[in-house]
Protein backbone atom coordinates (compact mmCIF):
# COMPACT_ATOMS: atom_id res chain seq x y z
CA UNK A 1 -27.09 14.88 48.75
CA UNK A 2 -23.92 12.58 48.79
CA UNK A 3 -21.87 15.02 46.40
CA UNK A 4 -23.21 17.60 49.10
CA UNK A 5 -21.44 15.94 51.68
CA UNK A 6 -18.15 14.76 49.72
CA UNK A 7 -18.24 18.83 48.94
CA UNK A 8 -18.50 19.57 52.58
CA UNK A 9 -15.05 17.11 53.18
CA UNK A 10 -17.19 14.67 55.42
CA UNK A 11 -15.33 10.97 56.07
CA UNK A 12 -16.46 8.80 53.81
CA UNK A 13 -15.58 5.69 55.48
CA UNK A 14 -17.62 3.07 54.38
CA UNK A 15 -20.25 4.95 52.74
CA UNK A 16 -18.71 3.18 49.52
CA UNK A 17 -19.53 -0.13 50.64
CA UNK A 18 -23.16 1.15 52.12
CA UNK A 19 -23.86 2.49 48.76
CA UNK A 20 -22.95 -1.24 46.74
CA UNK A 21 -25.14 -2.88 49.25
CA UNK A 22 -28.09 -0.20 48.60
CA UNK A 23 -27.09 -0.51 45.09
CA UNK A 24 -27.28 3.15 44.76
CA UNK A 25 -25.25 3.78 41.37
CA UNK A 26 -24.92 7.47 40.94
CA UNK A 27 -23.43 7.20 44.92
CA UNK A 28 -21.15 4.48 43.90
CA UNK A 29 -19.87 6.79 41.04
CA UNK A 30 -19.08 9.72 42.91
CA UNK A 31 -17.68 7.97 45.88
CA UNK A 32 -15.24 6.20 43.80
CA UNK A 33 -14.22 9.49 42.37
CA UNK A 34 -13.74 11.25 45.56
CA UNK A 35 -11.53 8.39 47.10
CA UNK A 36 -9.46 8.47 43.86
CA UNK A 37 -8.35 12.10 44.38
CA UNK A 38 -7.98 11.63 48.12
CA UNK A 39 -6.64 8.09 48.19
CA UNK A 40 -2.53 8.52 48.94
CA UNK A 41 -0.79 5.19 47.84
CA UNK A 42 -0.06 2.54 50.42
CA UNK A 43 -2.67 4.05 53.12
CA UNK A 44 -5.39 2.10 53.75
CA UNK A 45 -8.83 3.03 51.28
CA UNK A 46 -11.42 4.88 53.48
CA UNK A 47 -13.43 1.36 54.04
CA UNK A 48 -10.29 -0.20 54.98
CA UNK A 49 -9.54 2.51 57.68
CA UNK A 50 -12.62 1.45 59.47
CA UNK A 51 -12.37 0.57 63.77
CA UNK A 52 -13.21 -3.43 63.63
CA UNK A 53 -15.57 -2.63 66.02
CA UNK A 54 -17.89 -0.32 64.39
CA UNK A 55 -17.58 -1.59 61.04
CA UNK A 56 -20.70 -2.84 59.09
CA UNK A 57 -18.85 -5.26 56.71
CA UNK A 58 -16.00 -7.61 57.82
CA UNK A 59 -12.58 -6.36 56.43
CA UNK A 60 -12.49 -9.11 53.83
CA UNK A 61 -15.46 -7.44 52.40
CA UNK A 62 -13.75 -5.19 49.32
CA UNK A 63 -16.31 -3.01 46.76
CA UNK A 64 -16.04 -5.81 44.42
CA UNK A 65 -16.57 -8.67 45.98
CA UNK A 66 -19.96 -6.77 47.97
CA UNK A 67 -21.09 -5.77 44.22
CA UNK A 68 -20.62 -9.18 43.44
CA UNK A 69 -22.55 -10.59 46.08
CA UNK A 70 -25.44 -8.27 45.17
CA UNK A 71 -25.04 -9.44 41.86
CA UNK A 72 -25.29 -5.72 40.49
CA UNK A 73 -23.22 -5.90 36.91
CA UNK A 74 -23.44 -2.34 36.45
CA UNK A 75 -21.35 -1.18 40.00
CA UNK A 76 -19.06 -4.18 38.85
CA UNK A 77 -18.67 -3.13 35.91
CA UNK A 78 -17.96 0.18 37.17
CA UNK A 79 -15.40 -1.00 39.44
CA UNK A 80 -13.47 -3.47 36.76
CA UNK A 81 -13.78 -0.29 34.60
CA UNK A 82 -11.36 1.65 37.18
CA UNK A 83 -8.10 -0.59 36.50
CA UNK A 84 -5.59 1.38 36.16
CA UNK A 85 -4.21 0.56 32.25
CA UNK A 86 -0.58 0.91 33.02
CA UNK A 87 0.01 -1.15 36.10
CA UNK A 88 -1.22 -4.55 37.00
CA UNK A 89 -2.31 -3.65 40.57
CA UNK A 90 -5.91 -1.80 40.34
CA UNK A 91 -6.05 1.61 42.08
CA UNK A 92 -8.98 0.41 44.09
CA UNK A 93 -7.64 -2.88 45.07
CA UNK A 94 -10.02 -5.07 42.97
CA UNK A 95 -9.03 -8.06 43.57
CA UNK A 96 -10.46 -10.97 44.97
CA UNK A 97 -8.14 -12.75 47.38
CA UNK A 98 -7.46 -16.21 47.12
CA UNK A 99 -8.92 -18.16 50.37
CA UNK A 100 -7.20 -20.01 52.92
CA UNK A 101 -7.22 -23.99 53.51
CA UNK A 102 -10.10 -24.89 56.09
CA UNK A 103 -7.63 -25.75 58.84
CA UNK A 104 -4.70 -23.14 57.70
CA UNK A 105 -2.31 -22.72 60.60
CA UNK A 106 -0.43 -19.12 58.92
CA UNK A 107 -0.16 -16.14 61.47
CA UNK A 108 -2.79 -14.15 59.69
CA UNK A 109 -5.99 -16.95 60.20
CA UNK A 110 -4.12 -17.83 64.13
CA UNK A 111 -4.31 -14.46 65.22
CA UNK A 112 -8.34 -13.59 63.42
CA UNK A 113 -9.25 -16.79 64.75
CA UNK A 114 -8.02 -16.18 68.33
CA UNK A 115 -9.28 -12.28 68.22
CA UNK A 116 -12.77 -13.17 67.28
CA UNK A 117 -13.55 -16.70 65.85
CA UNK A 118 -17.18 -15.55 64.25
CA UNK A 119 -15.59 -12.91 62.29
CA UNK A 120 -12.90 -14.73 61.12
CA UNK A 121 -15.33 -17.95 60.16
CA UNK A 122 -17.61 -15.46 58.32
CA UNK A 123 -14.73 -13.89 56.82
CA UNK A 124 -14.07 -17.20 55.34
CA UNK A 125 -17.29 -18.08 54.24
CA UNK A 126 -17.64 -14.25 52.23
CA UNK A 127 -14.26 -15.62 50.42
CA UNK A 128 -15.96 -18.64 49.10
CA UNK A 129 -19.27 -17.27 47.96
């Protein structure tokens, strides 16, 4: 059914992240191979290019760190298994960023906080898990 729909050029979105939580494997698979052929370098991955709004995950949320939370080693492993061998940055962004200090004062945590405090305090409590 999802290669149906990847065939039939339907936005993926978040489905990625939707299929970690669900720990749905062969998804996982397939979606990662469809956003590598689609993905155009320095645009935003399809679960990135989600309205804040509707989103199901907080943007902080990345494939890995949701497959990590699940503790599923196989989609991590699958995802770790996607660095790219001749660059250092991974073609999926796997990476886990490094969290701010509780009372950091930079631009970025200012203007989360002052858009929407409970998304920006669970934000920082996803880094730290």
């Amino acid at each position: 059914m999802v290669q149906l729909l990847i065939y039939s050029q339907v936005e993926t979105k978040d489905a990625l992240l939707h299929a970690i939580n669900e720990e749905f494997v062969e998804a996982v698979e397939l979606l990662l191979e469809h956003e590598e052929q689609h993905h155009v370098k320095g645009k935003p991955h399809s679960w990135e290019a989600i309205d804040r709004d509707k989103a199901t995950f907080t943007s902080d949320i990345t494939p890995l760190i949701l497959a990590a939370h699940r503790d599923n080693y196989e989609i991590i492993k699958l995802l770790l298994d996607r660095v790219s061998n001749d660059s250092s940055q991974a073609p999926l962004d796997i990476k886990i960023p490094t969290p701010h200090e509780v009372r950091c004062g930079c631009t970025e945590c200012v203007k989360s906080s002052s858009e929407d405090s409970l998304r920006h305090s669970r934000s920082r409590i996803n880094s730290y898990r």
